[in-house]
C-alpha atoms as a PDB file:
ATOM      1  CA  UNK A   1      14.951  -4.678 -12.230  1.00  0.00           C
ATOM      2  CA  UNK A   2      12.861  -3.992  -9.141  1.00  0.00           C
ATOM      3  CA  UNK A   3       9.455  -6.297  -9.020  1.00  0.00           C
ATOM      4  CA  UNK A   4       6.944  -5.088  -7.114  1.00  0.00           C
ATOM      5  CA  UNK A   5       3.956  -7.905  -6.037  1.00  0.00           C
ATOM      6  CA  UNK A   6       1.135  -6.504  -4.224  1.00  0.00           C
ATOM      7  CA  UNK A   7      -1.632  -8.993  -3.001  1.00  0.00           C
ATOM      8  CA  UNK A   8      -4.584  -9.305  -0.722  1.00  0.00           C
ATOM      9  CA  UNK A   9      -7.129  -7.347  -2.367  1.00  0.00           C
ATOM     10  CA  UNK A  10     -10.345  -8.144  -2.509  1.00  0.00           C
ATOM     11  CA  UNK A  11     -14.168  -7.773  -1.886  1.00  0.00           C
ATOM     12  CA  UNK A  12     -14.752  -6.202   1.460  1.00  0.00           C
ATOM     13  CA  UNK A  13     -17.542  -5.185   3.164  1.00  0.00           C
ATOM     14  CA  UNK A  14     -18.356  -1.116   4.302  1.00  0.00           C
ATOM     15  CA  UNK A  15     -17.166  -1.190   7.292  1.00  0.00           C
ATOM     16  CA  UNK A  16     -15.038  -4.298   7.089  1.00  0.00           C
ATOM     17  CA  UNK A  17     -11.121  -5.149   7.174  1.00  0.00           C
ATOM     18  CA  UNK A  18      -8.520  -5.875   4.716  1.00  0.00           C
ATOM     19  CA  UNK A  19      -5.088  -6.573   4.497  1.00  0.00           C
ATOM     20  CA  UNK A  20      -2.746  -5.643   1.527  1.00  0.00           C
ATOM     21  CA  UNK A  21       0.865  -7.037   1.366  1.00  0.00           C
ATOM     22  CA  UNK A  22       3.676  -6.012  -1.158  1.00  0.00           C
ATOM     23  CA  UNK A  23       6.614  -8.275  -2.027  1.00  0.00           C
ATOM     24  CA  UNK A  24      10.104  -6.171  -3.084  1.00  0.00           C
ATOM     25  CA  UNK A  25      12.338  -7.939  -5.260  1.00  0.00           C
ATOM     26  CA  UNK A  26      15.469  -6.048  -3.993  1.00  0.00           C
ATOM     27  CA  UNK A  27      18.583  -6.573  -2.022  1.00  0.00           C
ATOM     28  CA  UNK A  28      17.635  -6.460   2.136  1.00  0.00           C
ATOM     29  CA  UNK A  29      20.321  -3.552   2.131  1.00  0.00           C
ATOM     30  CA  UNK A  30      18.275  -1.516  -0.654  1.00  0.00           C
ATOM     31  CA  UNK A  31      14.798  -2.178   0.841  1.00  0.00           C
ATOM     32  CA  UNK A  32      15.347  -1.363   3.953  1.00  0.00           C
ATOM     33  CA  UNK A  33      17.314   2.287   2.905  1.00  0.00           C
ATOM     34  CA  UNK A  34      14.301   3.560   1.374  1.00  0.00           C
ATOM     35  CA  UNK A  35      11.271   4.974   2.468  1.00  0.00           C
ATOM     36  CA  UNK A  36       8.026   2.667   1.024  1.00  0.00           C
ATOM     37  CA  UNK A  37       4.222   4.323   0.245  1.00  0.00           C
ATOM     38  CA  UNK A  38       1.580   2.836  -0.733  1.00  0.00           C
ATOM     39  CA  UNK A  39      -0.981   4.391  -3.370  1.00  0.00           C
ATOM     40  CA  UNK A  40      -4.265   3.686  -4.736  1.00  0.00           C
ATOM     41  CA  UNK A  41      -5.844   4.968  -7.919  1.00  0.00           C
ATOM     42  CA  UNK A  42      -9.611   5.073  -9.486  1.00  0.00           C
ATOM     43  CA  UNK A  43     -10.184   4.550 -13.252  1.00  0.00           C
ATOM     44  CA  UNK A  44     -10.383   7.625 -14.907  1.00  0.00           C
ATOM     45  CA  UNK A  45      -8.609   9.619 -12.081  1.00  0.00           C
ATOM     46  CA  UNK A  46      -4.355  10.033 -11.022  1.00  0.00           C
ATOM     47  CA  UNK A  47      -2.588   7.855  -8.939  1.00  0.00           C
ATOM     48  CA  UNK A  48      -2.727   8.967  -5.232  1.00  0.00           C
ATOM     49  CA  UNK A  49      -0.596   8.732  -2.301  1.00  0.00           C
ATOM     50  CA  UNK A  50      -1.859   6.769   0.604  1.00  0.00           C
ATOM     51  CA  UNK A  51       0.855   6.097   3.285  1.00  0.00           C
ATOM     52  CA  UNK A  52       4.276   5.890   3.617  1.00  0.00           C
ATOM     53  CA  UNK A  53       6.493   4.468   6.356  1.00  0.00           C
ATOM     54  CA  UNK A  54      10.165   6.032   6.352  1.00  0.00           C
ATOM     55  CA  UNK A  55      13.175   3.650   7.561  1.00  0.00           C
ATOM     56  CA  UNK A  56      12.997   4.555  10.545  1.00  0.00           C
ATOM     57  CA  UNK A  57       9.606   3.125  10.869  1.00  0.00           C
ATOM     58  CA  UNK A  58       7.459   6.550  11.219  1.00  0.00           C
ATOM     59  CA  UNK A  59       4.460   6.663   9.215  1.00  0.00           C
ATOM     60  CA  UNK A  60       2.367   9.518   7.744  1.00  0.00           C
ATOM     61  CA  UNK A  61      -1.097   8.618   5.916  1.00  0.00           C
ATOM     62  CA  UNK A  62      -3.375  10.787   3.760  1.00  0.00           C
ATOM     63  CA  UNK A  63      -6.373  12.805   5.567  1.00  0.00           C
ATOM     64  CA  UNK A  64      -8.324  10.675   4.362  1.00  0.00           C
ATOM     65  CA  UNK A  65      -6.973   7.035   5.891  1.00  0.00           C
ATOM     66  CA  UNK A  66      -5.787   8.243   9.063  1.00  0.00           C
ATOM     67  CA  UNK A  67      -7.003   6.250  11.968  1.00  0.00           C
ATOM     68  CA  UNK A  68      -8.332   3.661   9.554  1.00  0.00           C
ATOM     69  CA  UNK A  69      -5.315   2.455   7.852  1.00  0.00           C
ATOM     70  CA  UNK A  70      -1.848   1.266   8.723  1.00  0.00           C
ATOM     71  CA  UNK A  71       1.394   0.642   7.299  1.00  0.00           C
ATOM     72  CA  UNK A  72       4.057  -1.389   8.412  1.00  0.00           C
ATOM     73  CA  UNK A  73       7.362  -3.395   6.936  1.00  0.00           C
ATOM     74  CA  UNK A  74       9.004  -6.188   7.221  1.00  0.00           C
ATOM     75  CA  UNK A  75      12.922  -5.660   6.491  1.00  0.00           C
ATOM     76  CA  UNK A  76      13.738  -9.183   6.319  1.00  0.00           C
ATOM     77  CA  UNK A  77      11.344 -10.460   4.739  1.00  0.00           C
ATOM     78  CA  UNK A  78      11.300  -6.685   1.979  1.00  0.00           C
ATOM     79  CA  UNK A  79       7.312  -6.392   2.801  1.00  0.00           C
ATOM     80  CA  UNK A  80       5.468  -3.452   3.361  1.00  0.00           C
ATOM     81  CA  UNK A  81       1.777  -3.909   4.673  1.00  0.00           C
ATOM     82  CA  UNK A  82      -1.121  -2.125   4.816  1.00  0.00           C
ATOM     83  CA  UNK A  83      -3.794  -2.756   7.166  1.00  0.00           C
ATOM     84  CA  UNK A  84      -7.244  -1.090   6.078  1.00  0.00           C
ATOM     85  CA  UNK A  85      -9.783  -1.472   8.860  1.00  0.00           C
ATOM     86  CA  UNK A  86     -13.478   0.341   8.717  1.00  0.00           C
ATOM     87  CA  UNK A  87     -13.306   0.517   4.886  1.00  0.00           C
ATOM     88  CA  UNK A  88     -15.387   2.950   3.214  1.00  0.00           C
ATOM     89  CA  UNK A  89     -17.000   2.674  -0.252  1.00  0.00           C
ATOM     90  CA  UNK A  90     -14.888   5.826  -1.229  1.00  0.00           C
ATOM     91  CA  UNK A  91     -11.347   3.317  -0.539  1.00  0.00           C
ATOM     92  CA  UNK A  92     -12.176   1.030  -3.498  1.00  0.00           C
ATOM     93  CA  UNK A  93      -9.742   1.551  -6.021  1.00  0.00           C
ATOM     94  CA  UNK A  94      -6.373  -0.361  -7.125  1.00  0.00           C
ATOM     95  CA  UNK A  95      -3.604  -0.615  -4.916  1.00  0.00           C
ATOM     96  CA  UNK A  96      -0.054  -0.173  -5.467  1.00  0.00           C
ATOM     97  CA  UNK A  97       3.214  -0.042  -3.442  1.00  0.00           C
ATOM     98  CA  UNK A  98       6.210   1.546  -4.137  1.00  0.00           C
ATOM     99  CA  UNK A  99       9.246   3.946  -2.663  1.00  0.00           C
ATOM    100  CA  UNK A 100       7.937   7.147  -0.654  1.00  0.00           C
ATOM    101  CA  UNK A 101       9.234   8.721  -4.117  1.00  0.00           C
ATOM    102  CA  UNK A 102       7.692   6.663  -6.612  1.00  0.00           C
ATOM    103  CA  UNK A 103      11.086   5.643  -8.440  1.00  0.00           C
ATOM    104  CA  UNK A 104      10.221   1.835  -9.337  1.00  0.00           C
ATOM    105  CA  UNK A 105       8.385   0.124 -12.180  1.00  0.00           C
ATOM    106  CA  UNK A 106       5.221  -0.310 -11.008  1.00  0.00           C
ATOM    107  CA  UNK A 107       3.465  -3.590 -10.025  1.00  0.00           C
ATOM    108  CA  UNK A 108       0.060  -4.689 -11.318  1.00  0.00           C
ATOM    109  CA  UNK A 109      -1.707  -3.669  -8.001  1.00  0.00           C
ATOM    110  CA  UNK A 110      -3.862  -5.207  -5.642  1.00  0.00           C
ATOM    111  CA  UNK A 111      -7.962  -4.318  -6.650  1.00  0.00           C
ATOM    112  CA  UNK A 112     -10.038  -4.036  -3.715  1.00  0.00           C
ATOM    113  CA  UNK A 113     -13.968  -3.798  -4.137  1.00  0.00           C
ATOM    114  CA  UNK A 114     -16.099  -2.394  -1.140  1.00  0.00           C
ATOM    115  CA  UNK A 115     -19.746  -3.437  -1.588  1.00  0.00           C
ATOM    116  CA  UNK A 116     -22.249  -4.551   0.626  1.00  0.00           C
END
């Protein structure tokens, strides 16, 4: 069964930086054959898609992350990243990692606060 850690959350600032990190629990040759996302969701609302990076490396974020967040992995060491810079209130929610297709148990998330 696939484990999925993310860590790094936190309290941030408006305006401030954080940086999320998700630990796979799968074989090198799985991890790096599938595309990895990462997602955030709000109590009370769905889970939604922030990022993905493909194996290739390309990337593609949500409207509204682009130019303030960015993904990146680390095949050897099955990590996938996600670099939040100018954080607004509005990006407070739990984050999660997970295939470009959610198709893994999910993790328990990484929480990050934004308050001044």
């Amino acid at each position: 069964q696939v484990q999925l850690v993310e860590s790094g959350g936190g309290l941030v600032q408006p305006g401030g930086s954080l940086r999320l990190s998700c630990a796979v629990s799968v074989s090198g040759s799985i991890f790096s054959s599938v595309g990895m996302g990462w997602y955030r969701q709000v109590p009370g609302k769905q889970r939604e898609w922030v990022a993905r990076i493909g194996i290739a490396g390309g990337t593609n974020y949500a409207d509204s992350v682009k130019g303030r967040f960015t993904i990146s992995r680390d095949n050897a060491k099955k990590m996938v990243y996600l670099q939040m810079n100018n954080v607004k209130p509005e990006d407070a929610a739990v984050y999660y990692c997970n295939t470009d297709e959610p198709r893994w148990q999910w993790g328990q998330g990484a929480q990050v606060i934004v308050s001044s």
